[in-house]
PDB file of N, CA and C in Angstrom:
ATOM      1  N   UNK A   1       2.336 -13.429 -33.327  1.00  0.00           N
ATOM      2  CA  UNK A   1       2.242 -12.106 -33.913  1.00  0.00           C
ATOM      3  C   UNK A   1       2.109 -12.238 -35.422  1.00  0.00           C
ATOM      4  N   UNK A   2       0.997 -11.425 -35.882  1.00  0.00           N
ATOM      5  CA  UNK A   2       1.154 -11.787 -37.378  1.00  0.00           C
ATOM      6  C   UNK A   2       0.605 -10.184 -37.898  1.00  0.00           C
ATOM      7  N   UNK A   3       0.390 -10.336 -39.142  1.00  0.00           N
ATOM      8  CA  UNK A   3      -0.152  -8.890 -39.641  1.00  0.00           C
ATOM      9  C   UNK A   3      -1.650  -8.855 -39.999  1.00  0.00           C
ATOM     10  N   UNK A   4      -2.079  -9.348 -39.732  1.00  0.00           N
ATOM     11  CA  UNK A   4      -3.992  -9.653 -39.754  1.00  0.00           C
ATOM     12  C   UNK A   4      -4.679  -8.340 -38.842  1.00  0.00           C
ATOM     13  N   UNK A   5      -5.308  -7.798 -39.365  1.00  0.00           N
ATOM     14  CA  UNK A   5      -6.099  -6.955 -38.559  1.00  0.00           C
ATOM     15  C   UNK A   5      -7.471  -7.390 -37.822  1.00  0.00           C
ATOM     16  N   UNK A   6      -7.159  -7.438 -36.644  1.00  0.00           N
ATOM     17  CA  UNK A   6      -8.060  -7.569 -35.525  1.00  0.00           C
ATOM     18  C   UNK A   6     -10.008  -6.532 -35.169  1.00  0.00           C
ATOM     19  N   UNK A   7      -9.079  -5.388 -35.951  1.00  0.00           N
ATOM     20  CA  UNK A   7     -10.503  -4.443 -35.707  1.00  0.00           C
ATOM     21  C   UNK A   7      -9.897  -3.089 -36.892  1.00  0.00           C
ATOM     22  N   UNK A   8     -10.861  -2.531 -36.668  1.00  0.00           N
ATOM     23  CA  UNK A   8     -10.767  -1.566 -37.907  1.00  0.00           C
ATOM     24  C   UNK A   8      -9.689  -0.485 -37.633  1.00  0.00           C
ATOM     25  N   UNK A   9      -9.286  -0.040 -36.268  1.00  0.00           N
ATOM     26  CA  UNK A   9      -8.207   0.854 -35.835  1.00  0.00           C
ATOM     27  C   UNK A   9      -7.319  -0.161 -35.615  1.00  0.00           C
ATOM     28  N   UNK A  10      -6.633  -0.845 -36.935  1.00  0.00           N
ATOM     29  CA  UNK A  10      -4.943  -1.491 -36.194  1.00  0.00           C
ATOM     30  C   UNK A  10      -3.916  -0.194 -35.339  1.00  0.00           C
ATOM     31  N   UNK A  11      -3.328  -0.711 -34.483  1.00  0.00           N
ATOM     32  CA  UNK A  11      -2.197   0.138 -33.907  1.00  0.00           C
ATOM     33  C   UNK A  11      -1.187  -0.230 -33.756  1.00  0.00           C
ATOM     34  N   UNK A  12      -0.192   0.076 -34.736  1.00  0.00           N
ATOM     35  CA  UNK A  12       0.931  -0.520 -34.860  1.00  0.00           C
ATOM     36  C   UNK A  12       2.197  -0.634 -33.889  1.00  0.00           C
ATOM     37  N   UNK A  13       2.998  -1.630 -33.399  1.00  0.00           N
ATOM     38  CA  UNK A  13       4.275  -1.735 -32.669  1.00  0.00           C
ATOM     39  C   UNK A  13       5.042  -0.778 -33.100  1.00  0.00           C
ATOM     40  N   UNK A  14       5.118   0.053 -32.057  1.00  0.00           N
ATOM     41  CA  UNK A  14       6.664   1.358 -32.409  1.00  0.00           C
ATOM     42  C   UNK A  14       7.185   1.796 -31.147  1.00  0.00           C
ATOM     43  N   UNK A  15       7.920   1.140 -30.333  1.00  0.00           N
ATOM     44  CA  UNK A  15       8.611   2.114 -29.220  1.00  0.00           C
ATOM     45  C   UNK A  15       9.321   3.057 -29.127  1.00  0.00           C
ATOM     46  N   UNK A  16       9.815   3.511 -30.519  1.00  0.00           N
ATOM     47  CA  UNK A  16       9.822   4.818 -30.170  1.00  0.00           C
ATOM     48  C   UNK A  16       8.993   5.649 -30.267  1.00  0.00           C
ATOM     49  N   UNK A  17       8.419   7.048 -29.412  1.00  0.00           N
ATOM     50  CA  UNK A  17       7.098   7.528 -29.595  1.00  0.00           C
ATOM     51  C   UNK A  17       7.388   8.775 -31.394  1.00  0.00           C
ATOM     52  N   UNK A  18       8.669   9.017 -30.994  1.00  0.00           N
ATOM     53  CA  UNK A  18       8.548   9.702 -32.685  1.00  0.00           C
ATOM     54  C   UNK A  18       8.691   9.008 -33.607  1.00  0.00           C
ATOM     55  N   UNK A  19       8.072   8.166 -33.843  1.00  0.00           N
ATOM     56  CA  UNK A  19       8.056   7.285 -35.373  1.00  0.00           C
ATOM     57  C   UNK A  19       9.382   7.367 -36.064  1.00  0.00           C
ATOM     58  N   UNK A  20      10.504   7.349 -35.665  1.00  0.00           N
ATOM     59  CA  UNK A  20      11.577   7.291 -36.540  1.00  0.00           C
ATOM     60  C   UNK A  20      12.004   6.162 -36.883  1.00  0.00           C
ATOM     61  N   UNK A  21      11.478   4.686 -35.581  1.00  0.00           N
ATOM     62  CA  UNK A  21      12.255   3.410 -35.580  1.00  0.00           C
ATOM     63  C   UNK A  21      11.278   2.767 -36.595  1.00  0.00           C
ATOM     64  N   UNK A  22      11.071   2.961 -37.883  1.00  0.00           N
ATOM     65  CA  UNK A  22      10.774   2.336 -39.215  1.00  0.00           C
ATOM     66  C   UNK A  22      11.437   1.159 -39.655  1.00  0.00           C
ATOM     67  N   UNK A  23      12.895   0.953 -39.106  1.00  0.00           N
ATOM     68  CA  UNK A  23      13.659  -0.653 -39.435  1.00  0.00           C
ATOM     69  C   UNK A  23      13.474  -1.265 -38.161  1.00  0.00           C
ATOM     70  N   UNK A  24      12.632  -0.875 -37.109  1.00  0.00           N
ATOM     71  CA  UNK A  24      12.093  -1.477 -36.153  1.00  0.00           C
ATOM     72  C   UNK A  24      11.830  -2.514 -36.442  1.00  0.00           C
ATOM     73  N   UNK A  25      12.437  -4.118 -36.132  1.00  0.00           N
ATOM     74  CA  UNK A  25      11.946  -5.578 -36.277  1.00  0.00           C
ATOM     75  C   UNK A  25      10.540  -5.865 -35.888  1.00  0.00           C
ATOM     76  N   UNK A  26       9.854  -4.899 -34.976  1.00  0.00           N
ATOM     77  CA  UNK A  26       8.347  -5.328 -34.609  1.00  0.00           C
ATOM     78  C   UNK A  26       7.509  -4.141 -35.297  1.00  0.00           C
ATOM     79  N   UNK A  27       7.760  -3.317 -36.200  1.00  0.00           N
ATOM     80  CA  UNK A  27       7.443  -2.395 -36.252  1.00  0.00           C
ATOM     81  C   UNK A  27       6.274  -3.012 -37.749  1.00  0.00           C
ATOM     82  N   UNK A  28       6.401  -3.922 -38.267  1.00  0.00           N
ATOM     83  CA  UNK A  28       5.252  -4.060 -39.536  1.00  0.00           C
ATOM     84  C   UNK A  28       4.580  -4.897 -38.512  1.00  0.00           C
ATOM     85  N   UNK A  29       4.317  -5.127 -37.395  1.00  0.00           N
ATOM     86  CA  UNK A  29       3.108  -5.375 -36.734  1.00  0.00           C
ATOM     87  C   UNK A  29       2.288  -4.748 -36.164  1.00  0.00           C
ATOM     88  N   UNK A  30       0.597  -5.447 -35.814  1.00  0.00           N
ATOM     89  CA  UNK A  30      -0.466  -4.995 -34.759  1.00  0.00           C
ATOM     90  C   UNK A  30       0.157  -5.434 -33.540  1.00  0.00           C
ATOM     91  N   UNK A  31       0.211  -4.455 -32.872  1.00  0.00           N
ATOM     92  CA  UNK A  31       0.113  -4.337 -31.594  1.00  0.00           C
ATOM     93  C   UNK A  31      -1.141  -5.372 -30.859  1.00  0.00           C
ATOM     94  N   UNK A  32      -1.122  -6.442 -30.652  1.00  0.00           N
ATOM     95  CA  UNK A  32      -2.483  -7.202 -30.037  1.00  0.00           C
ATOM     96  C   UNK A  32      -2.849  -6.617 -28.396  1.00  0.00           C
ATOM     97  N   UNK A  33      -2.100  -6.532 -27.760  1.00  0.00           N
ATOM     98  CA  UNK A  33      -1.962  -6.638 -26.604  1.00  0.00           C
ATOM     99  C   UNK A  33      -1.935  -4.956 -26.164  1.00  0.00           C
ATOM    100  N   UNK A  34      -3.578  -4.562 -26.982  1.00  0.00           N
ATOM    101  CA  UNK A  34      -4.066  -2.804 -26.766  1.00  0.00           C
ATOM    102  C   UNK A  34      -5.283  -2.682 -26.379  1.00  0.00           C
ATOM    103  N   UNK A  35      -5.607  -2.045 -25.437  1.00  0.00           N
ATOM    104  CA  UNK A  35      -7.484  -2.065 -24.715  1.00  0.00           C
ATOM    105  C   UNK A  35      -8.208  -1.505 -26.400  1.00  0.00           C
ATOM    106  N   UNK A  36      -7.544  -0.580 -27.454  1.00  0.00           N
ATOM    107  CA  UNK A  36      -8.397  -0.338 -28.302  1.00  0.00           C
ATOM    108  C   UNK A  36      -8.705  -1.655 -29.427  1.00  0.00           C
ATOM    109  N   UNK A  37      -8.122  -3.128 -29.129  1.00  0.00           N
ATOM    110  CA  UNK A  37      -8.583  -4.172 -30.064  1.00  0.00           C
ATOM    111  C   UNK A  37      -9.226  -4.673 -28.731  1.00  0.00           C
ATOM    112  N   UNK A  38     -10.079  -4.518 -27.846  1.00  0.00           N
ATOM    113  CA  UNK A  38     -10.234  -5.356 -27.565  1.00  0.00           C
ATOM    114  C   UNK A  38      -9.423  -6.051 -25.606  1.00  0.00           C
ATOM    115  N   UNK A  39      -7.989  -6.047 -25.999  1.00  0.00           N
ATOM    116  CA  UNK A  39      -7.793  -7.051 -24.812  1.00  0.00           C
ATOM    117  C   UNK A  39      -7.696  -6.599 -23.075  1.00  0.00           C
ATOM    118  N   UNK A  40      -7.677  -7.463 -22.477  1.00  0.00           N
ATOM    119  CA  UNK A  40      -8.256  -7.568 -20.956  1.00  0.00           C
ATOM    120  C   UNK A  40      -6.843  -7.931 -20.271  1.00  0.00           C
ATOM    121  N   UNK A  41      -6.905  -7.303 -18.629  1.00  0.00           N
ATOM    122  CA  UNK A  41      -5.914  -8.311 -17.986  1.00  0.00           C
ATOM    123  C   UNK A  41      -6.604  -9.126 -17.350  1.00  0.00           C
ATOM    124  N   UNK A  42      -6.176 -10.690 -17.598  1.00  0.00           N
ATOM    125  CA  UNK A  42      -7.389 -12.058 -17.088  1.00  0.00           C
ATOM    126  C   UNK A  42      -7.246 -11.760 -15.680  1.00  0.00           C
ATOM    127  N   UNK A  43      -5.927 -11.920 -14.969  1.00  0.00           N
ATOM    128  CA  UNK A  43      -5.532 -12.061 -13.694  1.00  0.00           C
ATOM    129  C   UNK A  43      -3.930 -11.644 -13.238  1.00  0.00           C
ATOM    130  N   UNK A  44      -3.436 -11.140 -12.258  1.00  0.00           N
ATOM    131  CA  UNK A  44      -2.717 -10.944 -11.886  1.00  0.00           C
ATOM    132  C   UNK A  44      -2.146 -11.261 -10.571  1.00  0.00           C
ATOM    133  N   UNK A  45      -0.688 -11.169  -9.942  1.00  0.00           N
ATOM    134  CA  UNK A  45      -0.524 -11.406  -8.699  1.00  0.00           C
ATOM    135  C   UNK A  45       0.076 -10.364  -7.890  1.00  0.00           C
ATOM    136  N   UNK A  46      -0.111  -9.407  -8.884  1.00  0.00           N
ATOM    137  CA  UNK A  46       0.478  -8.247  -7.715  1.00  0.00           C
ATOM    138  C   UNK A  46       0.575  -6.993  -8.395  1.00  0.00           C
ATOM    139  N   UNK A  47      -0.528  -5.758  -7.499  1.00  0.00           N
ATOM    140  CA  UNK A  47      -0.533  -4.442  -8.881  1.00  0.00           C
ATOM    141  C   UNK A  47      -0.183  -3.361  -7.510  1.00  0.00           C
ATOM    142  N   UNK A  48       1.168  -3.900  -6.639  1.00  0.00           N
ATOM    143  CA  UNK A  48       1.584  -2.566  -5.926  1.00  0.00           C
ATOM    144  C   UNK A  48       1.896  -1.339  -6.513  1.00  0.00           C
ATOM    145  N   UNK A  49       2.784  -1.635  -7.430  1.00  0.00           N
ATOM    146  CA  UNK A  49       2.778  -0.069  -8.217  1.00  0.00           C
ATOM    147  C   UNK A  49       2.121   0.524  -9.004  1.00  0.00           C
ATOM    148  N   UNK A  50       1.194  -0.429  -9.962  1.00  0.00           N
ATOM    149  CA  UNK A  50      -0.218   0.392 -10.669  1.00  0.00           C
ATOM    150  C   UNK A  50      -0.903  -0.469 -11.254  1.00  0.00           C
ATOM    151  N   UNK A  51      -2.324  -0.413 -11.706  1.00  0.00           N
ATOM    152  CA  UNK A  51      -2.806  -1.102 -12.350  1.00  0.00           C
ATOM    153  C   UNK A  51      -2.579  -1.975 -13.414  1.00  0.00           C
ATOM    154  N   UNK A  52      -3.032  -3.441 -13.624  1.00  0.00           N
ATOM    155  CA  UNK A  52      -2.218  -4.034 -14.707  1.00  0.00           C
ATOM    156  C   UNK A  52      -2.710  -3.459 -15.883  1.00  0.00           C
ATOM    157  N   UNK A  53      -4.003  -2.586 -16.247  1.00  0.00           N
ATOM    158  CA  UNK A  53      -4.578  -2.481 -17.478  1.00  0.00           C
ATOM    159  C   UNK A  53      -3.750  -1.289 -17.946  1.00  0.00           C
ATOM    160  N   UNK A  54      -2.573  -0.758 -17.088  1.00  0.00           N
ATOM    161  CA  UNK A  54      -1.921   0.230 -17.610  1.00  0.00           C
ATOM    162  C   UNK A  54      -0.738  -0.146 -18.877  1.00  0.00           C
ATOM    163  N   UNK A  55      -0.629  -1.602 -18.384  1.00  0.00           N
ATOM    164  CA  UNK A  55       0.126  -2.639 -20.024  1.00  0.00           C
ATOM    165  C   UNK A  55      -0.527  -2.484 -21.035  1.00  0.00           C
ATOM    166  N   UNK A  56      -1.599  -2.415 -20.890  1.00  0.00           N
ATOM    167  CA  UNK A  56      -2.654  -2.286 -21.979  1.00  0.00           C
ATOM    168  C   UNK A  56      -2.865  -1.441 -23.104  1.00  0.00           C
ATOM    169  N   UNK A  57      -2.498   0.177 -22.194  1.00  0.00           N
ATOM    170  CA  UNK A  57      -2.720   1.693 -22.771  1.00  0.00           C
ATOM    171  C   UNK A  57      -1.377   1.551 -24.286  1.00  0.00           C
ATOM    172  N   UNK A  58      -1.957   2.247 -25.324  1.00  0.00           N
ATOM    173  CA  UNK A  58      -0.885   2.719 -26.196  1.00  0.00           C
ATOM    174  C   UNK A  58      -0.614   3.971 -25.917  1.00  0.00           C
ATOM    175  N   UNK A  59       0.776   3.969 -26.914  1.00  0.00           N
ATOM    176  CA  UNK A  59       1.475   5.246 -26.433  1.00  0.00           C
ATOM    177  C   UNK A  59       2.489   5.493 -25.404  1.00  0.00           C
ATOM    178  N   UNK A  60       3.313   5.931 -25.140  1.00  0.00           N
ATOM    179  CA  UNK A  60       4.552   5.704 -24.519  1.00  0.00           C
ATOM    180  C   UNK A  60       4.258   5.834 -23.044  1.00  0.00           C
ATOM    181  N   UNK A  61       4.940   5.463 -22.326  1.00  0.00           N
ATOM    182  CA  UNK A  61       4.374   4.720 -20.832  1.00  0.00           C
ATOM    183  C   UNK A  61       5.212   6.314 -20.030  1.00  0.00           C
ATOM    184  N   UNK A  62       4.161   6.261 -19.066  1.00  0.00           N
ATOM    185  CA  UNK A  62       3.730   7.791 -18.358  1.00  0.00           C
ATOM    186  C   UNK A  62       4.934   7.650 -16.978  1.00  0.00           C
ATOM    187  N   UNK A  63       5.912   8.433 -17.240  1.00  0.00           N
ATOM    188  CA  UNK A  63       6.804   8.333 -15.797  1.00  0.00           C
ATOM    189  C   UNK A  63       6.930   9.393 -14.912  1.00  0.00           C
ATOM    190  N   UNK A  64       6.124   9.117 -13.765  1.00  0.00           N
ATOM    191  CA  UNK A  64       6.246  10.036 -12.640  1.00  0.00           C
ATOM    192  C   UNK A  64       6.954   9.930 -11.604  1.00  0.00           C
ATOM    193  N   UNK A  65       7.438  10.691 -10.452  1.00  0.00           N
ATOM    194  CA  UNK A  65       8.496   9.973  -9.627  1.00  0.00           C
ATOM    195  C   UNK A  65       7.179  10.353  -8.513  1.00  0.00           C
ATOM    196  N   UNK A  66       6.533  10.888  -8.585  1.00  0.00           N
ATOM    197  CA  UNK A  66       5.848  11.530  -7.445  1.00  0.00           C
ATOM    198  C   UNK A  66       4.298  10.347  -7.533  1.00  0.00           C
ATOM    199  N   UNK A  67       4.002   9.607  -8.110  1.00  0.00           N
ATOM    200  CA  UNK A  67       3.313   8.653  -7.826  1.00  0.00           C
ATOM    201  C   UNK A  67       3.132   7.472  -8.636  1.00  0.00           C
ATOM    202  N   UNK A  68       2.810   6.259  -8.084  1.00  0.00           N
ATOM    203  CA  UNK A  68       2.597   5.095  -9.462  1.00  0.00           C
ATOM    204  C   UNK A  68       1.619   5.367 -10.619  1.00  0.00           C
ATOM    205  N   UNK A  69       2.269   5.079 -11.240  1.00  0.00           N
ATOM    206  CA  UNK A  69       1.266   4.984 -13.091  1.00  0.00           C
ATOM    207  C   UNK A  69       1.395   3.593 -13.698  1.00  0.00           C
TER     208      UNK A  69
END
């Protein structure tokens, strides 16, 4: 992990979705591991509950009880 920009939209590490966690330890980084720089899932061994490219998506992760996401 470093601070180098990958593509012209960096997207920065923040789990919390309201931007408050600013002393966030991952938070002065790019996010690498976002479909908008770029990355892929190579392979996987098992996508019973949802697609792996859903690791991919930014933005806070979608919880439904009524089906996989």
């Amino acid at each position: 992990m470093g601070n180098q920009q990958s593509s012209n939209v960096p997207v920065y590490y923040n789990a919390d979705p309201t931007n408050e966690a600013t002393s966030h330890a991952l938070s002065k980084y790019i996010d690498l591991a976002t479909s908008e720089l770029g990355s892929k899932v190579l392979s996987t061994s098992d996508e019973f509950f949802a697609p792996a490219t859903n690791l991919l998506k930014s933005g806070p992760a979608v919880k439904d009880s009524e089906r996989m996401t």
